[in-house]
N, C-alpha and C. Protein backbone atom coordinates (compact mmCIF):
# COMPACT_ATOMS: atom_id res chain seq x y z
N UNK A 1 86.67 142.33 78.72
CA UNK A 1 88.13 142.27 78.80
C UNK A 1 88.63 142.87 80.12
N UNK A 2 87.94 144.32 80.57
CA UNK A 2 88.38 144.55 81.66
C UNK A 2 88.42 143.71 82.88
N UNK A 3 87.02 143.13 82.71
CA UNK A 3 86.62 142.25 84.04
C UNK A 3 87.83 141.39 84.15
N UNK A 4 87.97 140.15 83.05
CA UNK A 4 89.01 139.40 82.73
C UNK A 4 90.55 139.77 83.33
N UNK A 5 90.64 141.02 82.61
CA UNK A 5 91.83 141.85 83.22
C UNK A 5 91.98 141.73 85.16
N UNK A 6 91.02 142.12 85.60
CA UNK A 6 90.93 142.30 86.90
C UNK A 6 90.86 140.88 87.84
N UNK A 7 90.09 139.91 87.12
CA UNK A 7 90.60 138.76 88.05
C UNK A 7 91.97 138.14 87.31
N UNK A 8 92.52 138.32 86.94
CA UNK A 8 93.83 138.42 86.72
C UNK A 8 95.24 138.56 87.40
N UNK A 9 94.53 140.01 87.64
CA UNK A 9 94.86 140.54 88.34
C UNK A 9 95.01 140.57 90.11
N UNK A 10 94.03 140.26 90.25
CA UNK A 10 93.58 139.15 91.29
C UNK A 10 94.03 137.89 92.05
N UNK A 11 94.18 137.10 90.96
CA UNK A 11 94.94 136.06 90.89
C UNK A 11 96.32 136.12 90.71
N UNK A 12 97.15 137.14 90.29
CA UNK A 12 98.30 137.33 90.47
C UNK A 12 98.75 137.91 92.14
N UNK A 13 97.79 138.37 92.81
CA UNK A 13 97.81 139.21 93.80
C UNK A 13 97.41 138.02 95.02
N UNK A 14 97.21 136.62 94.38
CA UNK A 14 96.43 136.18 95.60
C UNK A 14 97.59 134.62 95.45
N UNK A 15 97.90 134.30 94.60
CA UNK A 15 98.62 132.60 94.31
C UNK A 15 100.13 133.54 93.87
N UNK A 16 100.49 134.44 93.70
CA UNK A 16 102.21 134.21 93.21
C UNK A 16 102.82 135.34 94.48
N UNK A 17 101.79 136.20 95.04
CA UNK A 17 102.78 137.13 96.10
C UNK A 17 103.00 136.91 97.19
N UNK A 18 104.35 136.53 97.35
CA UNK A 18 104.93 136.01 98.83
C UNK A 18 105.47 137.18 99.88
N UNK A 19 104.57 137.33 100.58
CA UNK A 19 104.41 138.12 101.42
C UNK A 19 105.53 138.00 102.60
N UNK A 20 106.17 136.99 102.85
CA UNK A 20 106.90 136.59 103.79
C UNK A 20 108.36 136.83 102.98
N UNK A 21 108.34 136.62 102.14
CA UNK A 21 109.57 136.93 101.37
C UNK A 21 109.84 138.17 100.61
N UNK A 22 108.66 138.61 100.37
CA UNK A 22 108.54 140.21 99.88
C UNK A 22 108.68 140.41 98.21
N UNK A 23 108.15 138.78 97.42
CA UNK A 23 108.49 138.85 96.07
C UNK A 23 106.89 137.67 95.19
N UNK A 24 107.10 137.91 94.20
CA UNK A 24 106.30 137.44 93.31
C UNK A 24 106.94 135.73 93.21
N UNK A 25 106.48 134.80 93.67
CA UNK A 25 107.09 133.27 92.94
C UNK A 25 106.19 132.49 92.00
N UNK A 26 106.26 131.47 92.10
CA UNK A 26 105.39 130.86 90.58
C UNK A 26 104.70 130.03 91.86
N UNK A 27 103.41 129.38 91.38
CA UNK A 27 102.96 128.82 92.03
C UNK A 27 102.48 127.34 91.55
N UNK A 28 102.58 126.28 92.84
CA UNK A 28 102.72 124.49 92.28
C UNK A 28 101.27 124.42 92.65
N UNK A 29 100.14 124.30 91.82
CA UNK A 29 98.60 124.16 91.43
C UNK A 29 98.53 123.03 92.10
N UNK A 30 99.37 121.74 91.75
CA UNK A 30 98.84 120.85 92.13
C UNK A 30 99.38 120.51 93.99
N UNK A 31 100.24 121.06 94.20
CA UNK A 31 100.61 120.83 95.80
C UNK A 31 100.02 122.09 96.04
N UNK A 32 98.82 122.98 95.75
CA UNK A 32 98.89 123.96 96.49
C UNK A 32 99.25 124.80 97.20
N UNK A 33 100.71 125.40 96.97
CA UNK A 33 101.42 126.55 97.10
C UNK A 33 102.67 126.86 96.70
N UNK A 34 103.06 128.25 96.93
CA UNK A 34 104.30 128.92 95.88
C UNK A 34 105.68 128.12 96.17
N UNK A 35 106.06 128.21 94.93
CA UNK A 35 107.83 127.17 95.22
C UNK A 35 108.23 128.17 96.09
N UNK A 36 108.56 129.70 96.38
CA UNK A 36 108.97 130.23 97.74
C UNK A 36 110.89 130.21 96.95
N UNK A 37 111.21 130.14 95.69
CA UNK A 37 111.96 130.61 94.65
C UNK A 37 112.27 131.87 94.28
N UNK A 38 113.41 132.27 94.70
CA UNK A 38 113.70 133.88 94.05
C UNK A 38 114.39 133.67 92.57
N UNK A 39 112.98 134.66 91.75
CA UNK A 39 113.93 134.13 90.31
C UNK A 39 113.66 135.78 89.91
N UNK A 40 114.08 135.81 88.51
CA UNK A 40 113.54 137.49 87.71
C UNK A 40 112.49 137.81 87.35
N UNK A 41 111.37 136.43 87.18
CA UNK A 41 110.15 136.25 86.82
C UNK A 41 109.32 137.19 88.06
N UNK A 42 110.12 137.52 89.26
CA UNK A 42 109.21 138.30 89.90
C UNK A 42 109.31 139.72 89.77
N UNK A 43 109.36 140.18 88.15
CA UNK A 43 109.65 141.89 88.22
C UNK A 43 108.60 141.55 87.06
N UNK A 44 108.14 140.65 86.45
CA UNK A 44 106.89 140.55 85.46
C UNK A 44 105.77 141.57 86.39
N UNK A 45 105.04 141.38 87.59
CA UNK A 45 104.32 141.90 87.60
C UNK A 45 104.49 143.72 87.78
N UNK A 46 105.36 144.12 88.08
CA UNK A 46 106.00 145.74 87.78
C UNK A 46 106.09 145.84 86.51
N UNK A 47 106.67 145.29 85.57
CA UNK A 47 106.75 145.15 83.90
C UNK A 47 104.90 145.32 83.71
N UNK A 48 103.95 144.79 84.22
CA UNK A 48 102.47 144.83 83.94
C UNK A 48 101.87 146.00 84.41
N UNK A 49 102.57 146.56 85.79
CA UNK A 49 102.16 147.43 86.61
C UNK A 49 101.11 146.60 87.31
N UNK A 50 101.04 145.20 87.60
CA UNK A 50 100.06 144.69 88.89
C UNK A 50 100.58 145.05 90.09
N UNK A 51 101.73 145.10 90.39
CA UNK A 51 102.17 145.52 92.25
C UNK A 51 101.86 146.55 92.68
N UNK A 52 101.64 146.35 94.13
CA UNK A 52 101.24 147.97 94.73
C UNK A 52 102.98 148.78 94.78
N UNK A 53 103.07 149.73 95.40
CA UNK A 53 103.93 150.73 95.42
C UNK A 53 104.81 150.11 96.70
N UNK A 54 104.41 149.67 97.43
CA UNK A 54 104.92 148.95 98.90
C UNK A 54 105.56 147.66 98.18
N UNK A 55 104.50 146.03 97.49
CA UNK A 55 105.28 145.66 97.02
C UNK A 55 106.39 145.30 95.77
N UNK A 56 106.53 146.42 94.93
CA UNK A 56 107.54 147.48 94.17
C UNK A 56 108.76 147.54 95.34
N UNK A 57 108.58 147.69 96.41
CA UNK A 57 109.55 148.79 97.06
C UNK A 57 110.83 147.21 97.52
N UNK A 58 109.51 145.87 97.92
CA UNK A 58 109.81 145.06 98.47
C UNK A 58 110.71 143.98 97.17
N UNK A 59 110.12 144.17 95.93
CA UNK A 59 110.67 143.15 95.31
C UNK A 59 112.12 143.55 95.08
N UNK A 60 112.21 144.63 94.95
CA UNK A 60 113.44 145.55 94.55
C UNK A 60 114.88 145.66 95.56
N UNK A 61 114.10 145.33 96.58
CA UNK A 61 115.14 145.10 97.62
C UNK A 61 115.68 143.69 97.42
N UNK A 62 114.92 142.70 97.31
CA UNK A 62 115.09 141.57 96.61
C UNK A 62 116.06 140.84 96.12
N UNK A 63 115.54 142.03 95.09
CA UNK A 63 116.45 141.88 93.67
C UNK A 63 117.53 142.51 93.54
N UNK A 64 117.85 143.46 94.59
CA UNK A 64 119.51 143.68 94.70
C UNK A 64 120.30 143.30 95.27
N UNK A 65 119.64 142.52 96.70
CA UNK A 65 120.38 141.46 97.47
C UNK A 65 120.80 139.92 96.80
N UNK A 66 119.53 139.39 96.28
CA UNK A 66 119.48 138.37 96.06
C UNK A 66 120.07 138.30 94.31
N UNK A 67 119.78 138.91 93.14
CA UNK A 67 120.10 138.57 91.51
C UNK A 67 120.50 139.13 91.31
N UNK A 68 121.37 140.61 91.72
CA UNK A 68 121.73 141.66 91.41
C UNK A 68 123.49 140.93 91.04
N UNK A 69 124.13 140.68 90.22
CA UNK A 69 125.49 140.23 89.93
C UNK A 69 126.70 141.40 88.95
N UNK A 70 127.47 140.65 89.14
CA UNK A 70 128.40 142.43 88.30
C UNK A 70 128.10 141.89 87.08
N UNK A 71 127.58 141.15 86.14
CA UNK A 71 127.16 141.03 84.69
C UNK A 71 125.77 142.05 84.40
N UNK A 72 125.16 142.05 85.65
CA UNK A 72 123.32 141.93 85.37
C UNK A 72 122.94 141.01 86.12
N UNK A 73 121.43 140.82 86.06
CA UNK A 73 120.52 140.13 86.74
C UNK A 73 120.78 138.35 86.34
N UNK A 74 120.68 137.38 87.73
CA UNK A 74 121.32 136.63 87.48
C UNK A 74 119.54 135.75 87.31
N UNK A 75 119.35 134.94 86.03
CA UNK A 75 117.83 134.29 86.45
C UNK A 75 117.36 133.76 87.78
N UNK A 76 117.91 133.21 88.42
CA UNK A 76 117.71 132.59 89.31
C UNK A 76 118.66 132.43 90.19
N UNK A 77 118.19 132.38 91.63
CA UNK A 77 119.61 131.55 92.32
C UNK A 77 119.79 130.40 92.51
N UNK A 78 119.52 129.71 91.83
CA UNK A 78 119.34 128.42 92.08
C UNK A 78 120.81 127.52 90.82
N UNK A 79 121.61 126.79 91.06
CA UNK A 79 123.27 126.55 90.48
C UNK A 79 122.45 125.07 90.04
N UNK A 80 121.54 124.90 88.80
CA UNK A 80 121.32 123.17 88.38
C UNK A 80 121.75 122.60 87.33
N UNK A 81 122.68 123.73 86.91
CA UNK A 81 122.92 122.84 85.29
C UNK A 81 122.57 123.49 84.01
N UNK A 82 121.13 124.23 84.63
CA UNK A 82 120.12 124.64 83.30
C UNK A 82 120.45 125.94 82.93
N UNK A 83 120.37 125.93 81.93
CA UNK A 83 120.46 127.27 81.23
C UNK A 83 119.85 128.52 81.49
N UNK A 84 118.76 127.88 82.34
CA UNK A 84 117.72 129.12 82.78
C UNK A 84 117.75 129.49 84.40
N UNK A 85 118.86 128.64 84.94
CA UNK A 85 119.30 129.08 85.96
C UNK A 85 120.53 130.13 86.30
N UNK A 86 121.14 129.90 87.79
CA UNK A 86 122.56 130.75 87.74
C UNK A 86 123.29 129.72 87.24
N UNK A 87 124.28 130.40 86.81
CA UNK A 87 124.81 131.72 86.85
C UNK A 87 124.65 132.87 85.30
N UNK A 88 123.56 132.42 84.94
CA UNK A 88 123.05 132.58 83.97
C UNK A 88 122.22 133.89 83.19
N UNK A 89 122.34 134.90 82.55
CA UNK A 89 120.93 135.97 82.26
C UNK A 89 120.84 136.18 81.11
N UNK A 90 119.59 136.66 80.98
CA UNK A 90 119.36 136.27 79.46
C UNK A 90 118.29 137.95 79.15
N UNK A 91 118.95 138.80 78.04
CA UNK A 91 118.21 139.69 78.11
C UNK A 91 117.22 140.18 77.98
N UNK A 92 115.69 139.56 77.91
CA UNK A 92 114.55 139.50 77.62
C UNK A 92 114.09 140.19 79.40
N UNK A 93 114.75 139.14 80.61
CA UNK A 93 114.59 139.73 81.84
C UNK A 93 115.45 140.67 82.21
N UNK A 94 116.45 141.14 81.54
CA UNK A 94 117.14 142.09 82.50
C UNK A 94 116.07 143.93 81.74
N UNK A 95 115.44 143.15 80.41
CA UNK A 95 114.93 144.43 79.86
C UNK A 95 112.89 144.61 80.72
N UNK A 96 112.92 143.36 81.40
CA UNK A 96 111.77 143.51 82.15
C UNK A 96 111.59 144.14 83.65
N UNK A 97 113.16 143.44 84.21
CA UNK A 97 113.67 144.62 85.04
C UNK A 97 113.94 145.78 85.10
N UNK A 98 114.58 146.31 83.83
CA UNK A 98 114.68 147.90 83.78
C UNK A 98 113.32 148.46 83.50
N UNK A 99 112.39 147.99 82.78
CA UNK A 99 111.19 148.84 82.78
C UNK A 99 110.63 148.67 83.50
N UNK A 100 110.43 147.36 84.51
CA UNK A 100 109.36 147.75 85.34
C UNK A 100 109.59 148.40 86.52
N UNK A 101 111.13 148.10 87.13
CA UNK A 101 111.89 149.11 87.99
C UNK A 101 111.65 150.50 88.00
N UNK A 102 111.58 151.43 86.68
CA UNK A 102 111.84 152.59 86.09
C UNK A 102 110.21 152.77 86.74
N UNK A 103 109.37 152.29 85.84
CA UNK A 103 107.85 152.28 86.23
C UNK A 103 107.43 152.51 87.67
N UNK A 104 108.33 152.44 88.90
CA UNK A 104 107.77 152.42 89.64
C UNK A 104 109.06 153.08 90.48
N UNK A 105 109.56 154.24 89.72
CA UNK A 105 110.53 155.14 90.51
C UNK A 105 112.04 154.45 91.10
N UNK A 106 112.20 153.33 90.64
CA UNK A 106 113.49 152.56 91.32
C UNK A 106 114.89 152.66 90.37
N UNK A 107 114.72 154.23 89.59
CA UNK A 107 115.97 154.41 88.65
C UNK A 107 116.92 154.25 88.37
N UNK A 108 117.68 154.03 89.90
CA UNK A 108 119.25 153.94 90.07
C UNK A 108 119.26 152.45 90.26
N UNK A 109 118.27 151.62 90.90
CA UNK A 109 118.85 150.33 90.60
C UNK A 109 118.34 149.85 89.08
N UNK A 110 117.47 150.63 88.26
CA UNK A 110 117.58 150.00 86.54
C UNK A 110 118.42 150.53 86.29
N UNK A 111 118.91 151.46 86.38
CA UNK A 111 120.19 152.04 85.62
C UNK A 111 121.58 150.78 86.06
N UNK A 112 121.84 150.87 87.15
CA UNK A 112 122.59 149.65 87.75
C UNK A 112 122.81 148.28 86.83
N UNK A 113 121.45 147.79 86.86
CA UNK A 113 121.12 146.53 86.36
C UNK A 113 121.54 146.74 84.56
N UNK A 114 121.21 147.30 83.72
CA UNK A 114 121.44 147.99 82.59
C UNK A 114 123.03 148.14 82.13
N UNK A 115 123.54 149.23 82.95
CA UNK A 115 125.34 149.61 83.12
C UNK A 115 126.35 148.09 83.13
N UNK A 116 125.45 146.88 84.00
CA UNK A 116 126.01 145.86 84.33
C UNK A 116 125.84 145.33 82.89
N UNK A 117 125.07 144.97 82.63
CA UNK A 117 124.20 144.20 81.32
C UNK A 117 125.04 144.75 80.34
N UNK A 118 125.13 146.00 80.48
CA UNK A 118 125.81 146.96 78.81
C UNK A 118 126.89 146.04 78.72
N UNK A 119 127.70 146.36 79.99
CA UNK A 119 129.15 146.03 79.79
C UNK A 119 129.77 144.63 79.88
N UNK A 120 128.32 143.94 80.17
CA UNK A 120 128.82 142.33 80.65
C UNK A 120 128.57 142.43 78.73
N UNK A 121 127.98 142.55 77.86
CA UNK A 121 127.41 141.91 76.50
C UNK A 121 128.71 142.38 75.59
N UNK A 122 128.98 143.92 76.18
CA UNK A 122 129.90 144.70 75.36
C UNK A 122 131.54 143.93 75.06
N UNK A 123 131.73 143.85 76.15
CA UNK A 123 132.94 143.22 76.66
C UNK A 123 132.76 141.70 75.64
N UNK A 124 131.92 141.15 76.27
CA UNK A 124 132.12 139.52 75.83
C UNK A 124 131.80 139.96 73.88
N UNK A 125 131.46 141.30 73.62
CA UNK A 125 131.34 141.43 72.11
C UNK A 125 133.14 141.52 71.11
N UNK A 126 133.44 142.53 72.12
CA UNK A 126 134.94 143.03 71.71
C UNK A 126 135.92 141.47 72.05
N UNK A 127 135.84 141.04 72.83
CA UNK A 127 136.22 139.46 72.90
C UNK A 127 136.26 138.58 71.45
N UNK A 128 134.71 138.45 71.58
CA UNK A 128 134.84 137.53 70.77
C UNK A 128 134.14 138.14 69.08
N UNK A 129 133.67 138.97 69.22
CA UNK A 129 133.12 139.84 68.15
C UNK A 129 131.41 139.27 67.33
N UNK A 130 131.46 138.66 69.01
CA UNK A 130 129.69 138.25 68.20
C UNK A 130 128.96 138.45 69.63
N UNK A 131 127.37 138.79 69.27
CA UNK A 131 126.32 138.95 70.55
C UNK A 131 126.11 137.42 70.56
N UNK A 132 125.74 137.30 71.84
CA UNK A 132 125.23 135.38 72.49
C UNK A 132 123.65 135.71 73.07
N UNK A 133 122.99 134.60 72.97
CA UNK A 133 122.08 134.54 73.67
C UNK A 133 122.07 134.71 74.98
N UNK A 134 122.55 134.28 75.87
CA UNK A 134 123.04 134.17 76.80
C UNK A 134 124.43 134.63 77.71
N UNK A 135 124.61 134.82 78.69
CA UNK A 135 125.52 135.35 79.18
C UNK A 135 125.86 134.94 80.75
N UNK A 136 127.18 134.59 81.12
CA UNK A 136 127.56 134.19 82.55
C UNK A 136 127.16 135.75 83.13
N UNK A 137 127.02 135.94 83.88
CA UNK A 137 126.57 137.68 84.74
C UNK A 137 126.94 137.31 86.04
N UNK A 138 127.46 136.22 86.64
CA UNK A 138 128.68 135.58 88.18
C UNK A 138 129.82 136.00 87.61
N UNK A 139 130.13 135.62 86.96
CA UNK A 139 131.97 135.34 86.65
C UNK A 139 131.85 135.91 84.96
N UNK A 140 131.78 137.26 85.02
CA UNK A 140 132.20 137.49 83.32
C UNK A 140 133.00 137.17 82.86
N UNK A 141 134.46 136.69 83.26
CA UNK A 141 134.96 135.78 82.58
C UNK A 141 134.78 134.71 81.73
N UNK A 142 133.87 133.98 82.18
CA UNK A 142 133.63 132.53 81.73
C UNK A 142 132.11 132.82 81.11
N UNK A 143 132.12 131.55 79.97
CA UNK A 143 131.10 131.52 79.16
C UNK A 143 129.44 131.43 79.62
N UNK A 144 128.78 131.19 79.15
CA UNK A 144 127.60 130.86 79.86
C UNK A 144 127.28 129.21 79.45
N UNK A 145 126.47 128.76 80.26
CA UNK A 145 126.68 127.53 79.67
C UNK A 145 124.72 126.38 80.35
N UNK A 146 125.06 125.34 79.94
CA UNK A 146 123.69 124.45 80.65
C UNK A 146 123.25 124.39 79.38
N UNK A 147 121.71 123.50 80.20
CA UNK A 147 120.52 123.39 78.96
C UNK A 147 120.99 122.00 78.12
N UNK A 148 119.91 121.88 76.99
CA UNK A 148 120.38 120.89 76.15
C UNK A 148 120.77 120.89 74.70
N UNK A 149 121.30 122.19 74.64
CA UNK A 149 122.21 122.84 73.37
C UNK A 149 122.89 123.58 73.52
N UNK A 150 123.85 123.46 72.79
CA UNK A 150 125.32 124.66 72.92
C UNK A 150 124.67 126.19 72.83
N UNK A 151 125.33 126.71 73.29
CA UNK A 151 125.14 127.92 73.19
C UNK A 151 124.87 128.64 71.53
N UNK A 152 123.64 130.06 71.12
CA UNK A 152 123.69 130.42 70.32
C UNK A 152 124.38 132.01 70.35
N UNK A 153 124.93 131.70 68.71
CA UNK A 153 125.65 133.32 68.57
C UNK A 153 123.97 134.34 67.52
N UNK A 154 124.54 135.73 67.76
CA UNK A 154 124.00 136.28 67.15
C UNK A 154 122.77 136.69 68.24
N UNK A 155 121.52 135.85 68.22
CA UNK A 155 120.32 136.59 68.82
C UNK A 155 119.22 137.77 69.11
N UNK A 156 118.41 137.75 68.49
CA UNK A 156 118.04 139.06 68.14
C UNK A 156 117.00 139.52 69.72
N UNK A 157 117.36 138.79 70.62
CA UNK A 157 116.74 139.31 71.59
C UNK A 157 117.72 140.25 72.59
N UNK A 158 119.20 139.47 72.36
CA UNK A 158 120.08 140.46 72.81
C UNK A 158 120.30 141.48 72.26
N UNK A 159 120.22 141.23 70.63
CA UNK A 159 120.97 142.78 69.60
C UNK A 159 119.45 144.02 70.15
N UNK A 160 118.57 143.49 70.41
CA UNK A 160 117.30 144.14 70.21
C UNK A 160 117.28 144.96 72.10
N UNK A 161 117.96 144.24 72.68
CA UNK A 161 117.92 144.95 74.21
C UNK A 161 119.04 145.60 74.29
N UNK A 162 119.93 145.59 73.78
CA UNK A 162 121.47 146.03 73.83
C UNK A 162 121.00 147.37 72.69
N UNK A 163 121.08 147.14 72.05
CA UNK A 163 120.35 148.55 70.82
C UNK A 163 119.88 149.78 71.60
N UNK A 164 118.26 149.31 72.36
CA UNK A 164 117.65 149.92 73.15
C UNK A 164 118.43 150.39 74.21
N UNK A 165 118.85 149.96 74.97
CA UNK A 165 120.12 149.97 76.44
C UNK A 165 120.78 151.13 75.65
N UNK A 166 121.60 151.09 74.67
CA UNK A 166 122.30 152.23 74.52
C UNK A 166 121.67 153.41 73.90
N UNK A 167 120.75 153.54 73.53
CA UNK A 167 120.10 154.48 72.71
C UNK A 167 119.54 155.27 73.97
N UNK A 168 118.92 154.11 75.48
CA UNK A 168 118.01 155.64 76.42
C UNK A 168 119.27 155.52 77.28
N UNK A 169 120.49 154.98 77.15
CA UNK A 169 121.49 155.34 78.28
C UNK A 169 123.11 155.69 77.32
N UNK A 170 123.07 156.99 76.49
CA UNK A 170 124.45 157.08 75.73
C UNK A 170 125.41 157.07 75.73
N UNK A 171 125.83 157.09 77.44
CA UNK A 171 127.23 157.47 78.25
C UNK A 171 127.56 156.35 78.84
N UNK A 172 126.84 155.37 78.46
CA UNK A 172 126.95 153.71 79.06
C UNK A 172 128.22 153.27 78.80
N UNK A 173 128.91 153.40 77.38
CA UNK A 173 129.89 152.59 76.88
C UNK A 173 130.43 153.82 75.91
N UNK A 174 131.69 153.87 75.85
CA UNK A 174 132.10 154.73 74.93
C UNK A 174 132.28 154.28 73.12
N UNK A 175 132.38 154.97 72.32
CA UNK A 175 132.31 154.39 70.94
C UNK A 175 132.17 153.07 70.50
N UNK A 176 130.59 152.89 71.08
CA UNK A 176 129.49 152.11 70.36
C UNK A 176 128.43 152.09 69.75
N UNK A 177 128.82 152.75 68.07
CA UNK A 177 127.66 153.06 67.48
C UNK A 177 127.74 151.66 66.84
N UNK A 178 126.22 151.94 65.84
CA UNK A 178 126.17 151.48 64.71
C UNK A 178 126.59 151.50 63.57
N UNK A 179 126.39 150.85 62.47
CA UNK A 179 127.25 151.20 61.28
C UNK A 179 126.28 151.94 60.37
N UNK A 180 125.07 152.13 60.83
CA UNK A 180 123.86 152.61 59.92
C UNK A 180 124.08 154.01 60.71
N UNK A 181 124.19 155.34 60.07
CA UNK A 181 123.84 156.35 60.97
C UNK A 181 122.47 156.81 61.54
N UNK A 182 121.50 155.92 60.57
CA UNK A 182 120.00 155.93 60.67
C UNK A 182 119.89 155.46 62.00
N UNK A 183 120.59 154.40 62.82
CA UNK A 183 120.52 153.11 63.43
C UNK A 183 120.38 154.17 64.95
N UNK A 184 121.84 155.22 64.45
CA UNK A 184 122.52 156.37 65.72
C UNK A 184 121.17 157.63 66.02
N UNK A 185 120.29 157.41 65.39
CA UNK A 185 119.59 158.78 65.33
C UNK A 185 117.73 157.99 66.05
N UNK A 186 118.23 156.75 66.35
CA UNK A 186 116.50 156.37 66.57
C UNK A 186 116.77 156.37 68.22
N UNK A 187 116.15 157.44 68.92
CA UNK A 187 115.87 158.16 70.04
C UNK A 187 114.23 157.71 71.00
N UNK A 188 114.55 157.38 71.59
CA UNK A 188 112.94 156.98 71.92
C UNK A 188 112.18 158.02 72.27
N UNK A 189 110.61 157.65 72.05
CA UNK A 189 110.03 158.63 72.30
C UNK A 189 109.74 159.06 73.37
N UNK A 190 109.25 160.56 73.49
CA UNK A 190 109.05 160.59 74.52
C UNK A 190 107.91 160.32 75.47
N UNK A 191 107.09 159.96 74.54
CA UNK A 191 105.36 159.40 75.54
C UNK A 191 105.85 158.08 76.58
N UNK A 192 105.01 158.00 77.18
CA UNK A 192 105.33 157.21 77.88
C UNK A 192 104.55 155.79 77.59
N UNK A 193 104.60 154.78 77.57
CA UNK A 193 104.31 153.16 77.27
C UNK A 193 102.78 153.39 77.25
N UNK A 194 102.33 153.25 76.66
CA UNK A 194 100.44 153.01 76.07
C UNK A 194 100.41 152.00 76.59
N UNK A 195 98.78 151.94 77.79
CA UNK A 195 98.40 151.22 78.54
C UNK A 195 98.73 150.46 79.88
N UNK A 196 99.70 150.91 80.33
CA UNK A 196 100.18 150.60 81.65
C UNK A 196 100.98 151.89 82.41
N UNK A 197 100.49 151.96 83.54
CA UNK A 197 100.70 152.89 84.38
C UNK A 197 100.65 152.45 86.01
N UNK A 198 101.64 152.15 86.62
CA UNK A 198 101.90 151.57 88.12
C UNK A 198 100.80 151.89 88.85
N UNK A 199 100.03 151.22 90.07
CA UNK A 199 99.79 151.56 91.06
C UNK A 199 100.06 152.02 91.96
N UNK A 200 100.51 153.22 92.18
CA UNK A 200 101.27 153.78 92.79
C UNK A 200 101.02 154.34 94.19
N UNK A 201 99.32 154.59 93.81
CA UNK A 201 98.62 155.10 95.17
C UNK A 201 98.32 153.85 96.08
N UNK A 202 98.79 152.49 95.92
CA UNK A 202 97.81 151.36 96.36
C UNK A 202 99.03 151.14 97.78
């Protein structure tokens, strides 16, 4: 498994890191090389702890120039329609950004990214009085939209990052508990994530 692990590792380090751009992209197998795409998918490898500490330093710059929006992290910059593009975020990545950010000392921009996220979900909650899958994070005003289905209410990937978000950040939003007081008292722990630990010396 380790071995496995390591060309993996490897291979993340050799086909998705764009060195010229200073970020992780996906890579086209069959044209042989990276789309050269800034999306959120490049904070997966900090979320793993594969990046060195240099490029940590590089994606992050990145990602505050380039996806950083007053909602939260925007998926992509790329404006096509799709749901999984801009102006678009969806909280599964903005919660891969804050940990892998955190992981590798970049606090104030997860906290940033997070504060944005709280208040882009919070807001559009007191609005309309339901969590969405999805969320505009360009223009909080306006809905989120694309793809080839209407938008869903409820989502347990948002209630489940938004939960977390306020529980390690309490001063985020003012009187937003739960209705369970059990719900108000679950504190994370304090160990730190079993099995991943940044490269930090690399």
């Amino acid at each position: 498994l380790r071995a496995r692990a390591a060309l993996r590792k490897a291979a993340v380090q050799r086909y998705l890191w764009d060195d010229g751009k200073g970020i992780y992209t996906d890579y086209l197998w069959r044209e042989g090389r990276p789309t050269e795409r800034v999306t959120a998918a490049s904070l997966f490898p900090l979320f793993f702890g594969l990046a060195s500490r240099a490029q940590a330093d590089r994606v992050a710059e990145v990602v505050r120039a380039r996806l950083l929006k007053p909602g939260g992290l925007v998926t992509t910059t790329i404006q096509s329609g799709q749901q999984w593009d801009a102006p678009n975020g969806w909280a599964p990545m903005q919660w891969i950004a804050i940990v892998g950010l955190s992981d590798y000392g970049k606090r104030a921009l997860a906290q940033t990214i997070a504060r944005r996220w709280i208040g882009r979900v919070v807001s559009a909650y007191r609005s309309t009085g339901k969590l969405m899958e999805k969320y505009n994070v360009v223009d909080p005003s306006l809905a989120a939209g694309g793809g080839e289905y209407p938008g869903q209410d409820g989502f347990g990937w948002t209630n489940g990052v938004l939960r977390k978000m306020l529980v390690l950040d309490r001063g985020a939003v003012a009187d937003i508990r739960c209705a369970s007081p059990v719900a108000n008292d679950n504190l994370p722990s304090s160990q730190p994530r079993s099995g991943k630990r940044p490269n930090a010396a690399r």
